[in-house]
PDB file of N, CA and C in Angstrom:
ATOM      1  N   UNK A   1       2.397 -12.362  12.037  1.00  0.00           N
ATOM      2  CA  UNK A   1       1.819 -13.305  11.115  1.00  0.00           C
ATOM      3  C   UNK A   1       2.781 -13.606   9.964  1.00  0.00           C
ATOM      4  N   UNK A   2       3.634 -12.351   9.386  1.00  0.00           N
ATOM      5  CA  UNK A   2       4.294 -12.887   8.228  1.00  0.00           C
ATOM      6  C   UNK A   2       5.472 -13.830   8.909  1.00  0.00           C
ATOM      7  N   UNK A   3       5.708 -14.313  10.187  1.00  0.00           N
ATOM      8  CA  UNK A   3       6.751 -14.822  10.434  1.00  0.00           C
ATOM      9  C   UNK A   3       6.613 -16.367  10.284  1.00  0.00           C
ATOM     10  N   UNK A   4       4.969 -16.354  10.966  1.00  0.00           N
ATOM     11  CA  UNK A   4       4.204 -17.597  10.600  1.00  0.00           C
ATOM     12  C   UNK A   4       4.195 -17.775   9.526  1.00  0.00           C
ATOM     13  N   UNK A   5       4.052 -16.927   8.707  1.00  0.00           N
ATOM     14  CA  UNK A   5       3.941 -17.917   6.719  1.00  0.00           C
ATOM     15  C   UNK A   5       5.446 -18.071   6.496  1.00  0.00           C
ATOM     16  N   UNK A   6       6.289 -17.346   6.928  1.00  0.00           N
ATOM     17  CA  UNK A   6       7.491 -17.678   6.329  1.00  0.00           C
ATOM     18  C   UNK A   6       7.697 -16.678   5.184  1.00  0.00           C
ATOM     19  N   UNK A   7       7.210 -15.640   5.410  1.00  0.00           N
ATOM     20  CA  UNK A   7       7.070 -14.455   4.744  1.00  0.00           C
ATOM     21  C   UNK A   7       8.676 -13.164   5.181  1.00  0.00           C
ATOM     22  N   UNK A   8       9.665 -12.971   4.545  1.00  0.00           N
ATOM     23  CA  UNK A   8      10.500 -11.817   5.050  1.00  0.00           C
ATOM     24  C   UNK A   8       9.994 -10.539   4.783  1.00  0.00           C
ATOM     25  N   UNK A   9       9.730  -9.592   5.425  1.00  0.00           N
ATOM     26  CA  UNK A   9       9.865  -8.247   4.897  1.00  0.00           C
ATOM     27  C   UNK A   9      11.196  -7.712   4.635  1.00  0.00           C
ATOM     28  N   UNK A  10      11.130  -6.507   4.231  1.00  0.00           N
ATOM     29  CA  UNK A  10      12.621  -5.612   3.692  1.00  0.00           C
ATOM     30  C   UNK A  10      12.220  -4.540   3.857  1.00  0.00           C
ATOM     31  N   UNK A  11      13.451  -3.163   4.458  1.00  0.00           N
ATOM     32  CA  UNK A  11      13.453  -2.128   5.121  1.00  0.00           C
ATOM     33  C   UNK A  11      13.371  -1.403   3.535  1.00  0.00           C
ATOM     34  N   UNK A  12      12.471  -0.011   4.177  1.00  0.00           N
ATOM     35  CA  UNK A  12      12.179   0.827   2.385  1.00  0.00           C
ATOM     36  C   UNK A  12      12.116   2.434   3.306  1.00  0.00           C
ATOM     37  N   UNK A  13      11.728   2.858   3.101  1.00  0.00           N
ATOM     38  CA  UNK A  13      11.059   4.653   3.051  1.00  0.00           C
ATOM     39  C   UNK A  13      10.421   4.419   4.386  1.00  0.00           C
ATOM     40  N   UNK A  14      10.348   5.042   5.661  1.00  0.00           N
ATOM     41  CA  UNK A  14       9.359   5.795   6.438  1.00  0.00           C
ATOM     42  C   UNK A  14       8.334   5.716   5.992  1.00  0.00           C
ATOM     43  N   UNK A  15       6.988   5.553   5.932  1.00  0.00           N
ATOM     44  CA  UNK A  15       5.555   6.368   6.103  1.00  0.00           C
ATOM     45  C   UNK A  15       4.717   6.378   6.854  1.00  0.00           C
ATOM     46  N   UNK A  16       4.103   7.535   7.032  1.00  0.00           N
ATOM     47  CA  UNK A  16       3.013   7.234   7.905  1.00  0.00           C
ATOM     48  C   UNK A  16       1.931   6.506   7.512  1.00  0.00           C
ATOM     49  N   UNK A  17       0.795   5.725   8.358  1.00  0.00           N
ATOM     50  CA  UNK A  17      -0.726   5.249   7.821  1.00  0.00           C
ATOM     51  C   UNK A  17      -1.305   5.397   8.617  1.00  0.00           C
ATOM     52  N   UNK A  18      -2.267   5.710   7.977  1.00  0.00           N
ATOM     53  CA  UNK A  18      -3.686   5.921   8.573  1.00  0.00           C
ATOM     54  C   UNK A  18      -4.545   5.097   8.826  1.00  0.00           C
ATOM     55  N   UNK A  19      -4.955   4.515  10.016  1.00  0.00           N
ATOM     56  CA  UNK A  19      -5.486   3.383   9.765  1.00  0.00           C
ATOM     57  C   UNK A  19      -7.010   3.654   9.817  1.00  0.00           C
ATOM     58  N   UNK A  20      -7.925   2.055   9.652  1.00  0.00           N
ATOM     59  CA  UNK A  20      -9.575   2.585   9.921  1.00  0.00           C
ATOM     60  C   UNK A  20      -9.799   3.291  11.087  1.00  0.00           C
ATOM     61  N   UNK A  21      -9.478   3.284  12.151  1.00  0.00           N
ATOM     62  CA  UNK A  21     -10.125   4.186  13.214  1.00  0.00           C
ATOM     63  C   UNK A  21      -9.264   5.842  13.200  1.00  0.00           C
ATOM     64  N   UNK A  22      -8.471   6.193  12.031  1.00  0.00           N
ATOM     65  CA  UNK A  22      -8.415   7.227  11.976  1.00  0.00           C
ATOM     66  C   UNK A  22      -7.143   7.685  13.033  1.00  0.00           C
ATOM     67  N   UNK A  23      -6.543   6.823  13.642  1.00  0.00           N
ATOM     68  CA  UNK A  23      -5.121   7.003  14.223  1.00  0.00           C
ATOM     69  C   UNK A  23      -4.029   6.600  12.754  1.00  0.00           C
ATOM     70  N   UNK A  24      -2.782   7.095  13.277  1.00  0.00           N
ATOM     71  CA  UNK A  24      -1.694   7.083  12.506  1.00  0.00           C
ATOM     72  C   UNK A  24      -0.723   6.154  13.148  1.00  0.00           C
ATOM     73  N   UNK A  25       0.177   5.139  12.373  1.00  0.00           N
ATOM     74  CA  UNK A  25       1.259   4.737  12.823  1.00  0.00           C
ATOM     75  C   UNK A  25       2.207   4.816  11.771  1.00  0.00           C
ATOM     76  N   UNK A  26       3.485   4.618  12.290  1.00  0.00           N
ATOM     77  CA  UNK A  26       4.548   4.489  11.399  1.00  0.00           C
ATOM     78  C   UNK A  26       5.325   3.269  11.179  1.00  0.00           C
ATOM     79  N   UNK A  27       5.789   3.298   9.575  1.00  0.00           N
ATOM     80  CA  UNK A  27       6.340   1.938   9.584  1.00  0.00           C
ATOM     81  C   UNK A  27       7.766   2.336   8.176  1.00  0.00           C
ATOM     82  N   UNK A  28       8.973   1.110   8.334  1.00  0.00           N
ATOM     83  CA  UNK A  28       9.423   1.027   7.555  1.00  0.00           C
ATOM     84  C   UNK A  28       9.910  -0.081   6.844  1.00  0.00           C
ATOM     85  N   UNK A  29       9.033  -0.901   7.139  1.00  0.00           N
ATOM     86  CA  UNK A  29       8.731  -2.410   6.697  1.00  0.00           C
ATOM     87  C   UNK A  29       7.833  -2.662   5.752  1.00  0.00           C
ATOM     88  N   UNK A  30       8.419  -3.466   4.476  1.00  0.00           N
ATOM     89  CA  UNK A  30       7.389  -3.899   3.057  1.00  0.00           C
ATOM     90  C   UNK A  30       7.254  -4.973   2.767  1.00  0.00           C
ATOM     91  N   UNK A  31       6.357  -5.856   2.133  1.00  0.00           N
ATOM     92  CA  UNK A  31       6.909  -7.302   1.174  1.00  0.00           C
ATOM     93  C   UNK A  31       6.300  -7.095  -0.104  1.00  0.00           C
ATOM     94  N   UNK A  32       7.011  -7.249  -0.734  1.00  0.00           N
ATOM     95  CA  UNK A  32       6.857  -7.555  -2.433  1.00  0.00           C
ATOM     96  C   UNK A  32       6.340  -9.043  -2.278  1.00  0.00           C
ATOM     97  N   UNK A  33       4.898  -8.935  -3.453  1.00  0.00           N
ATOM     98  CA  UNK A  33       3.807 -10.256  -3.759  1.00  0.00           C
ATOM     99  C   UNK A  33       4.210 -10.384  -4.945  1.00  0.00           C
ATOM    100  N   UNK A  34       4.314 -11.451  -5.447  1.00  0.00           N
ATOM    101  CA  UNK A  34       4.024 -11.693  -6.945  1.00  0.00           C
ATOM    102  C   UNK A  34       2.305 -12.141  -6.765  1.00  0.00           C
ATOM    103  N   UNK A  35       1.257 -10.777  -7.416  1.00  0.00           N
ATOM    104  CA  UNK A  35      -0.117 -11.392  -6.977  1.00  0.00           C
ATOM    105  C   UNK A  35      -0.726 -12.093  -8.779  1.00  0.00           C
ATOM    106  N   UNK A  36      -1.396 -13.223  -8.687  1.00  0.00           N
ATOM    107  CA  UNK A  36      -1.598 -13.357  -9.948  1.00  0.00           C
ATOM    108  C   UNK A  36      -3.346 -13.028  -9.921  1.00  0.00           C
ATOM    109  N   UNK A  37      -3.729 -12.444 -11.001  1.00  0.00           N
ATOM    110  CA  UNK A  37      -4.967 -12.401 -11.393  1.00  0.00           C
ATOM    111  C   UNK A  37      -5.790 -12.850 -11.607  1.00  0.00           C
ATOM    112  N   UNK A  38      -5.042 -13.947 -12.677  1.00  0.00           N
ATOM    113  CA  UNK A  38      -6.201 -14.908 -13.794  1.00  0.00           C
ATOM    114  C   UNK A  38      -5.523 -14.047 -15.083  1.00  0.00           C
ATOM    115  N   UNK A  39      -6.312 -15.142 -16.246  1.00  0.00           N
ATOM    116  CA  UNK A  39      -6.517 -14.413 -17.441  1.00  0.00           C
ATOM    117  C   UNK A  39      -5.244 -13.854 -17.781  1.00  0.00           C
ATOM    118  N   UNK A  40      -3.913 -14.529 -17.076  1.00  0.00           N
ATOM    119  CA  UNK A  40      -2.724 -14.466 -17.291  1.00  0.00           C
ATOM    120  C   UNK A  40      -1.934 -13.041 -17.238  1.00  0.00           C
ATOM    121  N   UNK A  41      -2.856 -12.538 -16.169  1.00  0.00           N
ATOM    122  CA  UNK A  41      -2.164 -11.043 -15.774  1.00  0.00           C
ATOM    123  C   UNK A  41      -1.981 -11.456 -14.111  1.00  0.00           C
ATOM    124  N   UNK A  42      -0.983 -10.918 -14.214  1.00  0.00           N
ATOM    125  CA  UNK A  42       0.321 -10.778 -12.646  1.00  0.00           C
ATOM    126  C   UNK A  42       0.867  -9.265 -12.406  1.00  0.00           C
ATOM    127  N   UNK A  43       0.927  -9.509 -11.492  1.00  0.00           N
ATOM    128  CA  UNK A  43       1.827  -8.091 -10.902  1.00  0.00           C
ATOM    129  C   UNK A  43       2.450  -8.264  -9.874  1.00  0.00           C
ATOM    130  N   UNK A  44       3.600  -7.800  -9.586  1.00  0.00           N
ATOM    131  CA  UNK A  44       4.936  -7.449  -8.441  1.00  0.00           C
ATOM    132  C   UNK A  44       4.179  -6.801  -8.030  1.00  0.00           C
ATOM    133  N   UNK A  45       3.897  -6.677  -6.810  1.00  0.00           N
ATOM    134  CA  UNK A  45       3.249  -5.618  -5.193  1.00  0.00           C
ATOM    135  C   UNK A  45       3.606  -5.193  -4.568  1.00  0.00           C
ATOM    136  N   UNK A  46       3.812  -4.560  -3.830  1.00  0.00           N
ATOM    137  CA  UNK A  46       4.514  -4.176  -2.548  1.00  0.00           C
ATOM    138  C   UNK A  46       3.202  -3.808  -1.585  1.00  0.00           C
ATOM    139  N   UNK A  47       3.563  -4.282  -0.321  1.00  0.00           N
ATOM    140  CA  UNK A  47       2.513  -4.197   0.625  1.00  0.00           C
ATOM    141  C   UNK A  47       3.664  -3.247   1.571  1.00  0.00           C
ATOM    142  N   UNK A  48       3.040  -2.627   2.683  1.00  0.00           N
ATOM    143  CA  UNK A  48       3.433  -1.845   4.049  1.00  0.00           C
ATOM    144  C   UNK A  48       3.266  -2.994   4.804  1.00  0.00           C
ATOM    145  N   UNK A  49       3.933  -3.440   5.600  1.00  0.00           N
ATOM    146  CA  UNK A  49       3.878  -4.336   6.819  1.00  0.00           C
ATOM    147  C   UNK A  49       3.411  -3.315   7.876  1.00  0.00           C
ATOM    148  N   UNK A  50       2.445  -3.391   9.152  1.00  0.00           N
ATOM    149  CA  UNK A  50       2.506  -2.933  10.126  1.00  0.00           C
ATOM    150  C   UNK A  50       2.507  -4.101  11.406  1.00  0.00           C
ATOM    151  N   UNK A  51       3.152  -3.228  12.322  1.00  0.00           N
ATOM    152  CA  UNK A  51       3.176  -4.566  13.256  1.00  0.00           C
ATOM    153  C   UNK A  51       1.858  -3.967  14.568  1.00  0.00           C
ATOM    154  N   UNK A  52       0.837  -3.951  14.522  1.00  0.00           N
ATOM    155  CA  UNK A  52      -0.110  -3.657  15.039  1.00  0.00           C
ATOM    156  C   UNK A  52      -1.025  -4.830  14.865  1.00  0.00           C
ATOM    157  N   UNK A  53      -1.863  -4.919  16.541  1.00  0.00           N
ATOM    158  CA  UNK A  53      -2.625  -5.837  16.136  1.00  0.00           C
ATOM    159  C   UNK A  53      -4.458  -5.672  16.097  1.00  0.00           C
ATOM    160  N   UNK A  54      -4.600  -5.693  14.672  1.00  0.00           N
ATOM    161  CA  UNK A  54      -5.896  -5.785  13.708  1.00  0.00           C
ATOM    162  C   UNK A  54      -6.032  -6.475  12.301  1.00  0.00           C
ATOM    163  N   UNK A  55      -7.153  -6.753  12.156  1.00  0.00           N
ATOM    164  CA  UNK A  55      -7.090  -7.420  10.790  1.00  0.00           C
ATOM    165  C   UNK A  55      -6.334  -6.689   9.727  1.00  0.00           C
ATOM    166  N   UNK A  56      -5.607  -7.409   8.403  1.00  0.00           N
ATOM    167  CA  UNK A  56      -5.444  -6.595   7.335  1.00  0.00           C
ATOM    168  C   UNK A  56      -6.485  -5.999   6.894  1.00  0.00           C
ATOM    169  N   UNK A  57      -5.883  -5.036   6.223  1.00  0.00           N
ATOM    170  CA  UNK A  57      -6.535  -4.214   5.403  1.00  0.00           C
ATOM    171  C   UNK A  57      -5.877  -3.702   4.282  1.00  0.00           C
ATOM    172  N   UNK A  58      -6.404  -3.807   2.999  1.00  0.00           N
ATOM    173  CA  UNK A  58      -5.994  -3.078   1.747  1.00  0.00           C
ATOM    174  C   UNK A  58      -6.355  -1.824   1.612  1.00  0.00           C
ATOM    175  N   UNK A  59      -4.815  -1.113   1.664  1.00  0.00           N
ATOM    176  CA  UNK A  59      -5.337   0.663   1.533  1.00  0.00           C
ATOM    177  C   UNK A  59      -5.827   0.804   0.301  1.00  0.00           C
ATOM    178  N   UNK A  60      -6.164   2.059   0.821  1.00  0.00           N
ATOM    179  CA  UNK A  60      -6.355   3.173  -0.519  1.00  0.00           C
ATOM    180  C   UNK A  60      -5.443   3.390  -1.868  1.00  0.00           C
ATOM    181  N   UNK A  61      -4.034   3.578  -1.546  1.00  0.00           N
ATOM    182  CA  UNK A  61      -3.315   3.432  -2.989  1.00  0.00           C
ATOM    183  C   UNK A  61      -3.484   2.244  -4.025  1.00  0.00           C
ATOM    184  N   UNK A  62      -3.737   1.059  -2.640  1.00  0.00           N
ATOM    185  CA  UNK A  62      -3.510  -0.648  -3.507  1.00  0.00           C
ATOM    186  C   UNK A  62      -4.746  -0.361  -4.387  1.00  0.00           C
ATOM    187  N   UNK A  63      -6.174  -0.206  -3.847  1.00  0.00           N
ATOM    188  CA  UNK A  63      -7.361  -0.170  -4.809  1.00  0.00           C
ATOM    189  C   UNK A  63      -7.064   0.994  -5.268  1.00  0.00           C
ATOM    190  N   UNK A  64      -6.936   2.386  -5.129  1.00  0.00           N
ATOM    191  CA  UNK A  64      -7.019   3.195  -6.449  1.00  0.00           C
ATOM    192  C   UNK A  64      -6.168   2.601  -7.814  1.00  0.00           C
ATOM    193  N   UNK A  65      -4.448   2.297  -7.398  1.00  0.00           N
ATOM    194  CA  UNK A  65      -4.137   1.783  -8.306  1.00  0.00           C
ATOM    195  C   UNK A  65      -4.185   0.664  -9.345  1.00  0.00           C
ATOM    196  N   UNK A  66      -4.999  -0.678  -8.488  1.00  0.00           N
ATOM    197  CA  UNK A  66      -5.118  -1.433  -8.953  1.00  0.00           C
ATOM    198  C   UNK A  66      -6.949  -1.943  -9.262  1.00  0.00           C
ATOM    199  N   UNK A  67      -7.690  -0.863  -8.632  1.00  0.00           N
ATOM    200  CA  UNK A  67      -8.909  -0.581  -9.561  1.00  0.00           C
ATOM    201  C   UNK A  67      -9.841  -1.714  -9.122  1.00  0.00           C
ATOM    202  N   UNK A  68      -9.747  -2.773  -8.846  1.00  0.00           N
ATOM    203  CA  UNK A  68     -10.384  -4.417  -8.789  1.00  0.00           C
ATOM    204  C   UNK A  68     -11.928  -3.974  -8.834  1.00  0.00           C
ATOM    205  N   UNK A  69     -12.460  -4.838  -9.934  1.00  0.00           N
ATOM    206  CA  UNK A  69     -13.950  -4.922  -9.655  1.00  0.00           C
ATOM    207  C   UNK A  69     -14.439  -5.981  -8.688  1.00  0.00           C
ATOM    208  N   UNK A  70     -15.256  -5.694  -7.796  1.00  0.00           N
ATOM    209  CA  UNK A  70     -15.254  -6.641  -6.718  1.00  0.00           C
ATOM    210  C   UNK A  70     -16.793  -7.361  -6.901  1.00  0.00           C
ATOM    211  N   UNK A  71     -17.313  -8.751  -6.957  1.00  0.00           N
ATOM    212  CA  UNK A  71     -18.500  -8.713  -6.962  1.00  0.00           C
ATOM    213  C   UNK A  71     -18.913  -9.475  -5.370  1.00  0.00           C
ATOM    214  N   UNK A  72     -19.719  -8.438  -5.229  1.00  0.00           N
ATOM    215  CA  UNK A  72     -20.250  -8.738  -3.598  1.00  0.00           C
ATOM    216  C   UNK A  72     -21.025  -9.500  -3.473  1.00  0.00           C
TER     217      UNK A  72
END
């Protein structure tokens, strides 16, 4: 998919992930987002690329660190 947006990744660190069904894969592929907020807050990102096929998903580090109140 990121090839379709026209998206590059860049080689970083090994890690493992865990995905929802509780298997592991490995990857050493990232892309840096410039994500904007609103309310004139932004942040540089870094995502894990995996090349597996399932929907995205936002881990656990992205929401612990970045907290988002979500209204459902």
């Amino acid at each position: 998919m990121l090839n379709w947006l026209g998206i590059d990744s860049h080689k970083g660190p090994r890690v493992r992930v865990r995905l929802a069904d509780a298997s592991t894969v490995f990857t050493d592929r990232f892309i840096s987002v410039l994500v904007d907020f609103g309310g004139g807050v932004a942040s540089l990102l870094r995502f894990t690329v995996l090349d597996v096929e399932c929907p995205s998903i936002l881990g656990m580090p992205f929401l612990q660190r970045m907290n988002p109140m979500i209204d459902w």
